[in-house]
Every structure is written in structure tokens, then in C-alpha cells.
N, C-alpha and C. Protein backbone atom coordinates (compact mmCIF):
# COMPACT_ATOMS: atom_id res chain seq x y z
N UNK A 1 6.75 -3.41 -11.64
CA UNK A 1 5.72 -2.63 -12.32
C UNK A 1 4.34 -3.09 -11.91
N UNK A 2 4.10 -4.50 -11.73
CA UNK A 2 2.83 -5.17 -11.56
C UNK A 2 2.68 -4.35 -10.30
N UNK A 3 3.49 -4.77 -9.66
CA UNK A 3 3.10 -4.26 -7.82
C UNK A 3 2.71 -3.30 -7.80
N UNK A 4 3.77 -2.26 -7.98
CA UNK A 4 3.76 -0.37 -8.16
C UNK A 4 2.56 -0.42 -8.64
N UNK A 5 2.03 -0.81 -9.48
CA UNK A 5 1.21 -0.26 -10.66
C UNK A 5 -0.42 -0.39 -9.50
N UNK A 6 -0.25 -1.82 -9.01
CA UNK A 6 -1.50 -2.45 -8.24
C UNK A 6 -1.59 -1.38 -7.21
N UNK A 7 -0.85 -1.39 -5.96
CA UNK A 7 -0.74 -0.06 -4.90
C UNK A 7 -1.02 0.81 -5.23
N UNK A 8 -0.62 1.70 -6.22
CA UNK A 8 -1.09 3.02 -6.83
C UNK A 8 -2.34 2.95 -6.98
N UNK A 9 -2.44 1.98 -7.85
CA UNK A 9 -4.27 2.34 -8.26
C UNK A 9 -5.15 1.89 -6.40
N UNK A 10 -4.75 1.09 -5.93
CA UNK A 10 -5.30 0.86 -4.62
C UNK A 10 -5.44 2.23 -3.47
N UNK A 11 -4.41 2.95 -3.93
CA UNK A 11 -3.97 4.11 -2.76
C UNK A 11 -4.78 5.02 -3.72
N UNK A 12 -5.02 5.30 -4.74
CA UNK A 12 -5.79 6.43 -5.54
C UNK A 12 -4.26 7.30 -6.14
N UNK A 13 -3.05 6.69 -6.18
CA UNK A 13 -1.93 7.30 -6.85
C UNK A 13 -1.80 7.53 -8.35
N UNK A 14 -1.33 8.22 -8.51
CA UNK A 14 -0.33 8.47 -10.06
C UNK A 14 0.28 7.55 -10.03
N UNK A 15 0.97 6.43 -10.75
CA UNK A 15 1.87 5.25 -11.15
C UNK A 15 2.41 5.60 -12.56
N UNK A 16 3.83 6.10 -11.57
CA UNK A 16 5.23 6.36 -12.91
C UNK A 16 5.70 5.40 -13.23
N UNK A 17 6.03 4.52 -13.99
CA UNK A 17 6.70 3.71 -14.07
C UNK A 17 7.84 3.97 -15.40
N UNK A 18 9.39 4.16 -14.55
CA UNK A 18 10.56 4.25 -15.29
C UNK A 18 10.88 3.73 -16.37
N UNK A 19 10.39 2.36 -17.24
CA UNK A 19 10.68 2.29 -18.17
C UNK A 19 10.20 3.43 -19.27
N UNK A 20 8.65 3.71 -19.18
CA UNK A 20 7.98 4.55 -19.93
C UNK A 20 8.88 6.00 -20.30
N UNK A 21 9.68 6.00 -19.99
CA UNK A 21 10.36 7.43 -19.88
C UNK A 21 11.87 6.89 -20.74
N UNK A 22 11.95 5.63 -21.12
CA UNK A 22 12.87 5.30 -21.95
C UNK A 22 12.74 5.57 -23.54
N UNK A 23 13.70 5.88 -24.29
CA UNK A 23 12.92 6.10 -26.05
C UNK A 23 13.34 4.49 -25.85
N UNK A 24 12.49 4.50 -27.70
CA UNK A 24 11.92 3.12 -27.87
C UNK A 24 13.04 2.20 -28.71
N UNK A 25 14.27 2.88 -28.82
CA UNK A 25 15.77 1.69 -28.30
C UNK A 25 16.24 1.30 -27.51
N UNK A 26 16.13 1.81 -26.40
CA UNK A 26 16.30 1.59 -25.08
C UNK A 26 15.20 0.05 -24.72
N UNK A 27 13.85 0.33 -25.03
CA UNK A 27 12.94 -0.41 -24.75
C UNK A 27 12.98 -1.22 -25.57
N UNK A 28 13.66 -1.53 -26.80
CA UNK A 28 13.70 -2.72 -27.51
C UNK A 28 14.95 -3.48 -27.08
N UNK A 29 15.90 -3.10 -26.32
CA UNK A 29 17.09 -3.58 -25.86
C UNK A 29 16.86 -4.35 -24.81
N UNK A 30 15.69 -3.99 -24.06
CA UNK A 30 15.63 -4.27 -22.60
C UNK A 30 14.25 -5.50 -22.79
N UNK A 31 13.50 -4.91 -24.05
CA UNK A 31 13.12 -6.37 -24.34
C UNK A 31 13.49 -7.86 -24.89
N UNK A 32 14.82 -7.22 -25.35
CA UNK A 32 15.33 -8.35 -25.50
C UNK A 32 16.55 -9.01 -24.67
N UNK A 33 16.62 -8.50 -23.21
CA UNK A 33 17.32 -8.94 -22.62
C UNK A 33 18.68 -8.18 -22.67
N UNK A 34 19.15 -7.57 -23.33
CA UNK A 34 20.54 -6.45 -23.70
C UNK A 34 20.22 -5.58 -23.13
N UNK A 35 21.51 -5.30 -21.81
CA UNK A 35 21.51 -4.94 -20.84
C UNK A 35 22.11 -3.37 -21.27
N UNK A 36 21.43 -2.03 -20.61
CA UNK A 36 22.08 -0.78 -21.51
C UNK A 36 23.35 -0.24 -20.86
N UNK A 37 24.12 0.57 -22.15
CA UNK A 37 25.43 0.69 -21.59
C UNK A 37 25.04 2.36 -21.03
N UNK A 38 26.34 2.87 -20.84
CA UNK A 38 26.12 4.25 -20.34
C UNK A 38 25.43 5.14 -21.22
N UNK A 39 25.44 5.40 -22.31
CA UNK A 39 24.70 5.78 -23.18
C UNK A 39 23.49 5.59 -23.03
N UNK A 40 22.96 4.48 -22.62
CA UNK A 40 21.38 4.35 -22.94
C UNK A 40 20.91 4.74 -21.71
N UNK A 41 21.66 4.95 -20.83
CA UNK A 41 21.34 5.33 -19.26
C UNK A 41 21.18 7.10 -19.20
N UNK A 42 21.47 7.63 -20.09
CA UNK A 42 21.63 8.64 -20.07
C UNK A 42 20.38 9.77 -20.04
N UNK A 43 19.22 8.89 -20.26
CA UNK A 43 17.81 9.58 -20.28
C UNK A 43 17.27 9.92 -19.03
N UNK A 44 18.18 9.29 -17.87
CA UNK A 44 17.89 9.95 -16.69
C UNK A 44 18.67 11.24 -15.72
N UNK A 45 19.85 11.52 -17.00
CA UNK A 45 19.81 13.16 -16.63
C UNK A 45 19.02 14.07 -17.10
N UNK A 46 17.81 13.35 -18.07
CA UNK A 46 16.90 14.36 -18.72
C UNK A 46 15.44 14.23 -17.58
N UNK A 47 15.69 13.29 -16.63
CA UNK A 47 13.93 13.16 -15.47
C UNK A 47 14.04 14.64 -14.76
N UNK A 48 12.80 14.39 -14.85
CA UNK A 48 12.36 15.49 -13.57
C UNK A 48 11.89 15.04 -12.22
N UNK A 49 13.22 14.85 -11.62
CA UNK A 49 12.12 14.44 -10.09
C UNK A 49 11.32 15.19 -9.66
N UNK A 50 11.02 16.34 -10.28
CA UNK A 50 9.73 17.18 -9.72
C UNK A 50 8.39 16.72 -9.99
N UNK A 51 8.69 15.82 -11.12
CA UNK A 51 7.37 14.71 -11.34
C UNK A 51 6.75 14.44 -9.90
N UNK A 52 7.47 13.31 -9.25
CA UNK A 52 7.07 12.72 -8.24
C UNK A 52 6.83 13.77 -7.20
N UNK A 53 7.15 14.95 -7.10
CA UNK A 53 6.35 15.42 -5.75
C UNK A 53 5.49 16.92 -6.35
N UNK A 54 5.17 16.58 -7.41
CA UNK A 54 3.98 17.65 -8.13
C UNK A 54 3.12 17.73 -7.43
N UNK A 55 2.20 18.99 -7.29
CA UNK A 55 1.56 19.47 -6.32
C UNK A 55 0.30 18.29 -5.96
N UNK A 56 0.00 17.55 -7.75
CA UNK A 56 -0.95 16.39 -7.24
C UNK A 56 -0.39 15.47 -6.92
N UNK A 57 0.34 15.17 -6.74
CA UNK A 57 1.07 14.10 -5.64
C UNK A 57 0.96 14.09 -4.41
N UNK A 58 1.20 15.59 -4.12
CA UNK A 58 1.83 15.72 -2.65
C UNK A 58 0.36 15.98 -1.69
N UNK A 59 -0.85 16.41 -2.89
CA UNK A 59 -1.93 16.60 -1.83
C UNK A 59 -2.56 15.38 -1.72
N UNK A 60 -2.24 14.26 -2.32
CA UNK A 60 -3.09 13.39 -2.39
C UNK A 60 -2.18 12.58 -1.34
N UNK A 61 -1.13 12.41 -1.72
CA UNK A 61 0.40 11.71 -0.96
C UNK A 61 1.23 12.40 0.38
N UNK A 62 0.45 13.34 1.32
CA UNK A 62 1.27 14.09 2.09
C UNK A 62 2.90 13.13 2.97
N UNK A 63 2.69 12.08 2.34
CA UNK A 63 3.42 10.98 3.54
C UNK A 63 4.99 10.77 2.55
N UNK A 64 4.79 11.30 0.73
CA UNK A 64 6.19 11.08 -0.08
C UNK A 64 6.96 11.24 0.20
């Protein structure tokens, strides 16, 4: 996240970062080290990879 987060703002990017897209059991699990089962994994049949190549992405990012 540190890295991603640093590059992005360096390159002039959007910085997604995957936890943020977790609800906040998921994120209390993972703060405490409890690793998620299939269930808690399950919030990533709800992403949109269309996020990442949204039109402001792609003009700013032609190289994604």
C-alpha cells in the first residue's frame, strides 16, 4: 500500500487500494491477523475491474 500509494501520487495516478473495498469485518479480521475464509473473499465477485481502466485512467495511464 505504502509503495502503490507513493508511485501513484508520483505518476499523477488514482491509487486503489484493495483493502478499502473490504466491509469493515473483513477489515477487522485482517487487523487482527485472522486470515479470511471463502466467505470473506467473496467481495471480489462484487469489483469492478472497470474501475482500473476508467476512461480517467486510461487517458492519464495510456501504458495500463
Amino acid at each position: 500500500t505504502a509503495v502503490g500509494s507513493c508511485l501513484a501520487n508520483k505518476l499523477g495516478w488514482k491509487f486503489y487500494d484493495a483493502d478499502d473495498y473490504h466491509p469493515k469485518e473483513n477489515k477487522e479480521k485482517m487487523v487482527k491477523g485472522i486470515p479470511l475464509d471463502d466467505e470473506g473473499k467473496i467481495i471480489w465477485s462484487k469489483y469492478d475491474p472497470g474501475m482500473l481502466f476508467s476512461e480517467e485512467n486510461v487517458s492519464k495511464n495510456p501504458d495500463l
